[in-house]
N, C-alpha and C. Protein backbone atom coordinates (compact mmCIF):
# COMPACT_ATOMS: atom_id res chain seq x y z
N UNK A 1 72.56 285.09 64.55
CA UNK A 1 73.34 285.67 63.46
C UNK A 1 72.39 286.09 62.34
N UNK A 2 71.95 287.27 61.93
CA UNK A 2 72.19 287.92 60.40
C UNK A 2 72.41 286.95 59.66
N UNK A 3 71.59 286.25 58.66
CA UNK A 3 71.49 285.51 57.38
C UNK A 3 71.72 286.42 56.11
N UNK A 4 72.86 285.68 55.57
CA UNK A 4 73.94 286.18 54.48
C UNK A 4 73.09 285.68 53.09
N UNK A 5 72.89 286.08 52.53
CA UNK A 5 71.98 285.61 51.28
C UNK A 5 73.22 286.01 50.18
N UNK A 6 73.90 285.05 49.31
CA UNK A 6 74.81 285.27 48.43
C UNK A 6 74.17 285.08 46.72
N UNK A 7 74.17 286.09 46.21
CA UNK A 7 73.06 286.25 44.81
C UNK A 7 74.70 285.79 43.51
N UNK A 8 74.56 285.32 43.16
CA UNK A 8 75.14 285.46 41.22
C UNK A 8 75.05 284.75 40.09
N UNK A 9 75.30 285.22 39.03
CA UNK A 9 75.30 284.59 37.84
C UNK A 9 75.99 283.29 37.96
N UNK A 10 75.33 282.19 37.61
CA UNK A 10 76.14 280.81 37.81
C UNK A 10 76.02 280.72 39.16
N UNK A 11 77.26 279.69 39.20
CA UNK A 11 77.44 278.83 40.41
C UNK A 11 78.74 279.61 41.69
N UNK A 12 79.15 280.79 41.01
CA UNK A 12 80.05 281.71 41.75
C UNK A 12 79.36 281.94 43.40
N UNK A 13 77.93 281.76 44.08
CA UNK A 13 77.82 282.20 44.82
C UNK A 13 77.86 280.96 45.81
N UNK A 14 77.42 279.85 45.34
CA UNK A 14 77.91 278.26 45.74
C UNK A 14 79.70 278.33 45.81
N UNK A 15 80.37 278.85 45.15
CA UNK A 15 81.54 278.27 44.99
C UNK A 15 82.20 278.96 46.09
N UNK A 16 81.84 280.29 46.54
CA UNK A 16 82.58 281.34 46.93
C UNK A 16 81.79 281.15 48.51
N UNK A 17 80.82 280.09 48.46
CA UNK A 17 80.26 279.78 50.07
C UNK A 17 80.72 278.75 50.59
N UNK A 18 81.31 277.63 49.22
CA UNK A 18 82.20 276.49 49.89
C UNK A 18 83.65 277.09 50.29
N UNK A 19 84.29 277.89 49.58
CA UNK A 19 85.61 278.42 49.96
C UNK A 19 85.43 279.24 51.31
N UNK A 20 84.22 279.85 51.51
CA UNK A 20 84.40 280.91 52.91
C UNK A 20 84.29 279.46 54.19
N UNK A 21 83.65 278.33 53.88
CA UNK A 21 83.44 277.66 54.31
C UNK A 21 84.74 276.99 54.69
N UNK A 22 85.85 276.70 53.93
CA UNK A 22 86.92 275.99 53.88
C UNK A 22 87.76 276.82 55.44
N UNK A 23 87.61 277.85 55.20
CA UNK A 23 88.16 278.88 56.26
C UNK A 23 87.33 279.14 57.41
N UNK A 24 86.14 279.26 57.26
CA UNK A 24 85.33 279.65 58.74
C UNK A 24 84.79 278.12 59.23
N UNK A 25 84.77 277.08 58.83
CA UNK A 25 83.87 276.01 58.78
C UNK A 25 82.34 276.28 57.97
N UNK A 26 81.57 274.92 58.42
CA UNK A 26 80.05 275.32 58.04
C UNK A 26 79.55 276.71 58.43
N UNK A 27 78.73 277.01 57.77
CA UNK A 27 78.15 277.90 58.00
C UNK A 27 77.00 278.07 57.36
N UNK A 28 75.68 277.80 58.36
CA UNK A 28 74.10 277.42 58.25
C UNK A 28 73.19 278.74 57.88
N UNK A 29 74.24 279.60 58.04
CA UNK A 29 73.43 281.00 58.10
C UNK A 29 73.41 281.59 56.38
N UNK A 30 74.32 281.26 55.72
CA UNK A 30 74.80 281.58 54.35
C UNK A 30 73.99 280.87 53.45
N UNK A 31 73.23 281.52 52.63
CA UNK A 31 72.20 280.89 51.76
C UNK A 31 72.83 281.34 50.54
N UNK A 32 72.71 280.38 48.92
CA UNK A 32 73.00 281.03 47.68
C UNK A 32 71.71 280.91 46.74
N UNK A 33 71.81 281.63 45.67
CA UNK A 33 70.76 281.45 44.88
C UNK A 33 71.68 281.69 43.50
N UNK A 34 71.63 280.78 42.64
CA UNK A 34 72.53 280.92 41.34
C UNK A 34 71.79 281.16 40.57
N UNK A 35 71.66 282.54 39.71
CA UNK A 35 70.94 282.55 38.44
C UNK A 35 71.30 281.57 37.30
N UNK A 36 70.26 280.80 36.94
CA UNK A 36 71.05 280.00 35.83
C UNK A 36 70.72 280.37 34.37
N UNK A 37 71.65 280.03 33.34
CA UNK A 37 71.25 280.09 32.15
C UNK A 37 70.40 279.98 31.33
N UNK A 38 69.50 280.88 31.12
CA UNK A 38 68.33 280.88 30.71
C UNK A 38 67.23 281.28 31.36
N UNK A 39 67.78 281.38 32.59
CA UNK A 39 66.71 281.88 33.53
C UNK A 39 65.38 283.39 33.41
N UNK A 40 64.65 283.40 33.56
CA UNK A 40 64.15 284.45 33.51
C UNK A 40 64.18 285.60 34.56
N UNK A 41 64.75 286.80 34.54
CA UNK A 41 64.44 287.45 35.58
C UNK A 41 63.19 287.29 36.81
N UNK A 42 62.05 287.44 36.34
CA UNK A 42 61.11 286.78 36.87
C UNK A 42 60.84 285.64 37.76
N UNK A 43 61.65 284.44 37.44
CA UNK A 43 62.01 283.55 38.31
C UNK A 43 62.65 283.44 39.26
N UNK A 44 63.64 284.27 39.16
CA UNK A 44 64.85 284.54 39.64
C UNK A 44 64.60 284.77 41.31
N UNK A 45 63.88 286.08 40.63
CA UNK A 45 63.15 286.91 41.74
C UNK A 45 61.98 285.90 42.75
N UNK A 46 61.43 285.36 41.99
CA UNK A 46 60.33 284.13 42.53
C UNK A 46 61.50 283.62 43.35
N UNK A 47 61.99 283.03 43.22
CA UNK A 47 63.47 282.27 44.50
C UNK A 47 63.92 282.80 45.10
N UNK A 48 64.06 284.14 45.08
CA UNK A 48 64.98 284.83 45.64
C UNK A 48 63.50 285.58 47.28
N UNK A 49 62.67 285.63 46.49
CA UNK A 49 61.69 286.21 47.32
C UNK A 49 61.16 284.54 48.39
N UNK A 50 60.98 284.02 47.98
CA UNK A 50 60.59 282.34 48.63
C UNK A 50 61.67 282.82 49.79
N UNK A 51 62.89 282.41 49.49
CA UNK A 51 64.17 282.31 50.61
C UNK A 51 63.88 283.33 51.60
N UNK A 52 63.96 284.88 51.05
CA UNK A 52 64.14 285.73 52.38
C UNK A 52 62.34 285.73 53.37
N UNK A 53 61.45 285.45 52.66
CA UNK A 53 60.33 285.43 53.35
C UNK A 53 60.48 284.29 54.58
N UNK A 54 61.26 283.75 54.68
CA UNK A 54 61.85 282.51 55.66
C UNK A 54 62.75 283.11 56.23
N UNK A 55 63.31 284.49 56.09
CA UNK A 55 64.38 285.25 57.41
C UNK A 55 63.97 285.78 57.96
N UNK A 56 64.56 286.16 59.20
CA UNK A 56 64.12 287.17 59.75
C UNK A 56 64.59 288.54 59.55
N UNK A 57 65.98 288.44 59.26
CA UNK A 57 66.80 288.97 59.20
C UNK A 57 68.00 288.83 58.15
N UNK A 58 68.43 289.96 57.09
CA UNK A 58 69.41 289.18 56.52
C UNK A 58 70.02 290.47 55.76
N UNK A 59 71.14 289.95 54.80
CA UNK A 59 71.72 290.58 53.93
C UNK A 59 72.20 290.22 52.89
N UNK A 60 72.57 291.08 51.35
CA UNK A 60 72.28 290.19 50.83
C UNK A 60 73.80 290.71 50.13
N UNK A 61 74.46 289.74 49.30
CA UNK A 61 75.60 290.35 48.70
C UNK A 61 75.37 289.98 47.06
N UNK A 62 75.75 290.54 46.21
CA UNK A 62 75.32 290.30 44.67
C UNK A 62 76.67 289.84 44.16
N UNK A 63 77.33 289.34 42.72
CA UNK A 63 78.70 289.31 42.16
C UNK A 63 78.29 290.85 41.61
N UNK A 64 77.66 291.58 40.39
CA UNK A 64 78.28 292.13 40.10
C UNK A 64 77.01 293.42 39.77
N UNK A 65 77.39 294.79 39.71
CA UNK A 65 76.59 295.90 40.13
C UNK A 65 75.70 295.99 38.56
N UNK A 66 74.48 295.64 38.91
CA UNK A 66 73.36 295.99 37.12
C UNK A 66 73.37 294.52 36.68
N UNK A 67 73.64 293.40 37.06
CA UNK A 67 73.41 292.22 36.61
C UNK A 67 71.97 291.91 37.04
N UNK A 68 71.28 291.06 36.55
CA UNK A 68 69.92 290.49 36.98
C UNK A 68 69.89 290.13 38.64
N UNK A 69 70.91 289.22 39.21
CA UNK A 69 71.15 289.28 40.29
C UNK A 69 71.09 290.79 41.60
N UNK A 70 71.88 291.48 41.11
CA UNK A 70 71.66 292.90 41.84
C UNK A 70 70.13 293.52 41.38
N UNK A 71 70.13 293.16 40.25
CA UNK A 71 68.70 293.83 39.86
C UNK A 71 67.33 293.67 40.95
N UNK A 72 67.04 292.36 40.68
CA UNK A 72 66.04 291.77 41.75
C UNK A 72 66.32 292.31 43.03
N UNK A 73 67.71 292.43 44.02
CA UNK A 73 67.92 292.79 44.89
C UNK A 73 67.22 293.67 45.53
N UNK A 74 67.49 294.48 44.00
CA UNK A 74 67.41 296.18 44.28
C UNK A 74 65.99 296.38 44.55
N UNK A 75 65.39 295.71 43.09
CA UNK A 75 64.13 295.67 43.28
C UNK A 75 62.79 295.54 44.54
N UNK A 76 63.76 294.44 44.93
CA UNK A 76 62.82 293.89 46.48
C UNK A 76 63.40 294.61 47.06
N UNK A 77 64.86 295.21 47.77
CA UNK A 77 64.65 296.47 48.49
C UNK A 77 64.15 297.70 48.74
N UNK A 78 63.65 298.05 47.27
CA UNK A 78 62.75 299.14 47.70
C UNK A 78 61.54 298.80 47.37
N UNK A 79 61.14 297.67 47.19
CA UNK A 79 59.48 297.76 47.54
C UNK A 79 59.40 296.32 48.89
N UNK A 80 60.50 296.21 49.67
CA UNK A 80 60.40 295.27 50.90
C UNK A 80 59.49 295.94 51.89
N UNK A 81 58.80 294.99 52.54
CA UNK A 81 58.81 295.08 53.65
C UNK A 81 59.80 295.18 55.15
N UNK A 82 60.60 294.52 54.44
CA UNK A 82 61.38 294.18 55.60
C UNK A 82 62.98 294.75 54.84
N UNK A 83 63.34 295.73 55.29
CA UNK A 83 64.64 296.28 55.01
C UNK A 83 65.78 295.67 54.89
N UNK A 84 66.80 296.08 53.93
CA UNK A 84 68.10 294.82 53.81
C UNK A 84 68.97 295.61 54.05
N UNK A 85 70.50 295.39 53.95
CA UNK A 85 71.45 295.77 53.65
C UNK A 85 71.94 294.97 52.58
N UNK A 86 72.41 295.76 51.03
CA UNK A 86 72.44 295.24 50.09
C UNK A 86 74.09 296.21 49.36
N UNK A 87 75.07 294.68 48.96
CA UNK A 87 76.46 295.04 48.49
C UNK A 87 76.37 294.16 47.72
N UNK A 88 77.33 294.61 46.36
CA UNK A 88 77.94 294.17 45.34
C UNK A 88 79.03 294.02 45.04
N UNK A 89 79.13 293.57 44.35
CA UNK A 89 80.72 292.94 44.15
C UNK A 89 81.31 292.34 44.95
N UNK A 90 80.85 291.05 45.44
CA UNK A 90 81.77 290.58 46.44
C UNK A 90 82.19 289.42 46.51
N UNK A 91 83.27 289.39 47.55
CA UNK A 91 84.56 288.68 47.10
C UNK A 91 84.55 287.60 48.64
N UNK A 92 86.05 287.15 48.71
CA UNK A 92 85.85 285.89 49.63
C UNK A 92 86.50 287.37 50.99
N UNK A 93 87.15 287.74 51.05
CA UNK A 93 87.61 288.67 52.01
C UNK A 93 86.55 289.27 52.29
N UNK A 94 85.40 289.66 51.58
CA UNK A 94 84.10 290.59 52.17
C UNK A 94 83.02 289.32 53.23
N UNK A 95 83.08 288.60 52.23
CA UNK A 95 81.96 287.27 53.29
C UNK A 95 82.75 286.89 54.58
N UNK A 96 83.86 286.77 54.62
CA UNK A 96 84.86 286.25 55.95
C UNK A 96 84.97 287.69 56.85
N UNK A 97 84.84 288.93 56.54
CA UNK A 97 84.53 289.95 57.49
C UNK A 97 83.83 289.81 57.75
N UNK A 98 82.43 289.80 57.12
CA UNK A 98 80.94 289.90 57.66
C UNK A 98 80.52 288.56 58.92
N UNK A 99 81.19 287.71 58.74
CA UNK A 99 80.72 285.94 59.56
C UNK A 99 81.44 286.52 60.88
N UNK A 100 83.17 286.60 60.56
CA UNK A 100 83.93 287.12 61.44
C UNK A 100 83.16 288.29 62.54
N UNK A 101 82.56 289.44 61.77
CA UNK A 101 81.96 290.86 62.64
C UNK A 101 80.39 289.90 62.97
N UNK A 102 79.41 288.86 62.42
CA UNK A 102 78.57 288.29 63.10
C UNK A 102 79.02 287.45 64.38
N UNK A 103 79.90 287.22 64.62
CA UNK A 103 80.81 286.12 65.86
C UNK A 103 80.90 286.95 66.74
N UNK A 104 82.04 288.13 66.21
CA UNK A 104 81.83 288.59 67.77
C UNK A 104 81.13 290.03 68.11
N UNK A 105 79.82 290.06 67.55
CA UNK A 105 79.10 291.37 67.50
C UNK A 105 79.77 292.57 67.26
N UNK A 106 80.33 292.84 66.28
CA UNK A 106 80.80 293.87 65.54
C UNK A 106 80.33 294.18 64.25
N UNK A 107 80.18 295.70 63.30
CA UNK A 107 80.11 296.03 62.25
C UNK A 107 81.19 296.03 61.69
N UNK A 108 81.97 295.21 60.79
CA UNK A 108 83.13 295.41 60.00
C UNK A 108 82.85 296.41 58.14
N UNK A 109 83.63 297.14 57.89
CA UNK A 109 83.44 297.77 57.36
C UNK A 109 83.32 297.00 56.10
N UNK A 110 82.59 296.57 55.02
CA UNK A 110 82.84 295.55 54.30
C UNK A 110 83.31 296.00 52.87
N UNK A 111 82.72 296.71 52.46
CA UNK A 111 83.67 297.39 51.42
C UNK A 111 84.88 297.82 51.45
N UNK A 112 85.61 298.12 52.76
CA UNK A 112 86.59 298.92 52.37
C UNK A 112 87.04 297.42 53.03
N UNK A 113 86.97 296.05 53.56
CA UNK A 113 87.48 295.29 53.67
C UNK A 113 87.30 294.22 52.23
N UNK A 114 86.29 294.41 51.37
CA UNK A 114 86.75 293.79 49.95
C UNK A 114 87.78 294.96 49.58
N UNK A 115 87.56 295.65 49.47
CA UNK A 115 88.73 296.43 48.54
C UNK A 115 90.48 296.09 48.75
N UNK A 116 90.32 296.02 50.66
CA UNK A 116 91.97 295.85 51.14
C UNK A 116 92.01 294.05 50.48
N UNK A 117 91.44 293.72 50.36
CA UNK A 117 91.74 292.06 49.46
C UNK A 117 92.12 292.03 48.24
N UNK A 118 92.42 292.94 47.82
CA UNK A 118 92.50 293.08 45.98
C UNK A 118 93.96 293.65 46.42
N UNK A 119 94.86 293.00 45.62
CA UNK A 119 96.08 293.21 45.68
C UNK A 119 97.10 293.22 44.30
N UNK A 120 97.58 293.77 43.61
CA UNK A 120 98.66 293.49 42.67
C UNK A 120 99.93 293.09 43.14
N UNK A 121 100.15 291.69 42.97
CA UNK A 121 101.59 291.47 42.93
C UNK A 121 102.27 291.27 42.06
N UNK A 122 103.52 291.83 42.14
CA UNK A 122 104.36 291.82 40.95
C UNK A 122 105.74 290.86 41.44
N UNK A 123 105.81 289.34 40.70
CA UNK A 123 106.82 288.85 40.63
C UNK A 123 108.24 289.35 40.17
N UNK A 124 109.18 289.40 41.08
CA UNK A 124 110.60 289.82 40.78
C UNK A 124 111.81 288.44 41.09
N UNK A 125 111.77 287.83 40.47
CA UNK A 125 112.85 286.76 40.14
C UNK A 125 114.40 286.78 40.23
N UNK A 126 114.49 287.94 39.36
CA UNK A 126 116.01 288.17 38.89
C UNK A 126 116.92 288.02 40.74
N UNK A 127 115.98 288.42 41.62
CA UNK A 127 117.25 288.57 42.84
C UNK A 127 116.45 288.00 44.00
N UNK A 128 115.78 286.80 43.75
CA UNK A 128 115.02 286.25 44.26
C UNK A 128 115.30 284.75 44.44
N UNK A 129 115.11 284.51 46.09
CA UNK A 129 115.90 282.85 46.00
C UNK A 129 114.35 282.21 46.81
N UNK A 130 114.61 280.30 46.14
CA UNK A 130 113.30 279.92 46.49
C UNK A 130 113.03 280.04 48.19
N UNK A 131 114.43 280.41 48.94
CA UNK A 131 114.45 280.23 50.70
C UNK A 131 113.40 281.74 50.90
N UNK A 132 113.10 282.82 50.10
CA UNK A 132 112.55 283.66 50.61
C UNK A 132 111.39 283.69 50.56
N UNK A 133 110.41 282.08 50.14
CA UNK A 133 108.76 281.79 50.07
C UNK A 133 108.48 280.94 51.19
C-alpha cells in the first residue's frame, strides 16, 4: 500500500487518523505530522522531510490550501526527488476513499469524493415524527 502522509495545523491530522481508523480499523500505512504552535516553518519541513525519506512511496494530504502545512508540501514537491501526489483540504470521506481504492487496487477519485461528503442538511420538524430517524 501507498503511504498516506496526513499534514495540519494542530492535532486535526492525528484526530482525523483516529476517526478514519474507527471505520477502516488500524491502519500502519497513515502517518501524521502536526504543526505545532510556535513552530517554525523550517522545522516543520525538517519532520516532514525525516518521515517521507523512510517511504517509498506515498501521498500526502494537507488541512488547508497556503497554510505552512501545504506550504512545505509544495515545497518538497517540486524540488523532490521522488514525486508525490499532493491534496488539500481534506476530510474523513477523502482518507476512507483513498485506504478503500489502496485495498482493492483502484484509483478513487478523491476530490470529487471529498466534495460528495459535504452536505447541507436542513432540519424540518413541523411535519416530522421521531419514527422517521
Amino acid at each position: 500500500m501507498t503511504d498516506l502522509v496526513l499534514l495540519s495545523h494542530g492535532s486535526f491530522c492525528k484526530g482525523i487518523k483516529e476517526s478514519a481508523e474507527m471505520v477502516l480499523g488500524p491502519q500502519k500505512n497513515i502517518h501524521t505530522i502536526d504543526l505545532k504552535e510556535g513552530e517554525s516553518p523550517e522545522h516543520f519541513q525538517k519532520r516532514f522531510l525525516n518521515l517521507v525519506s523512510s517511504l517509498e512511496s506515498f501521498v500526502v494530504f494537507t488541512d488547508i490550501l497556503g497554510g505552512t502545512p501545504y506550504n512545505v508540501a509544495y515545497k518538497s514537491l517540486l524540488s523532490a526527488k521522488n514525486k508525490f501526489a499532493l491534496y488539500t483540504g481534506m476530510n474523513l470521506p477523502m482518507i476512507i476513499s483513498y485506504v478503500n481504492g489502496e485495498l482493492v487496487s483502484t484509483t478513487p477519485n478523491l476530490t470529487q469524493d471529498a466534495k460528495e461528503g459535504i452536505k447541507f442538511v436542513e432540519a424540518k420538524y413541523e411535519n416530522s415524527s421521531d419514527d422517521e430517524f
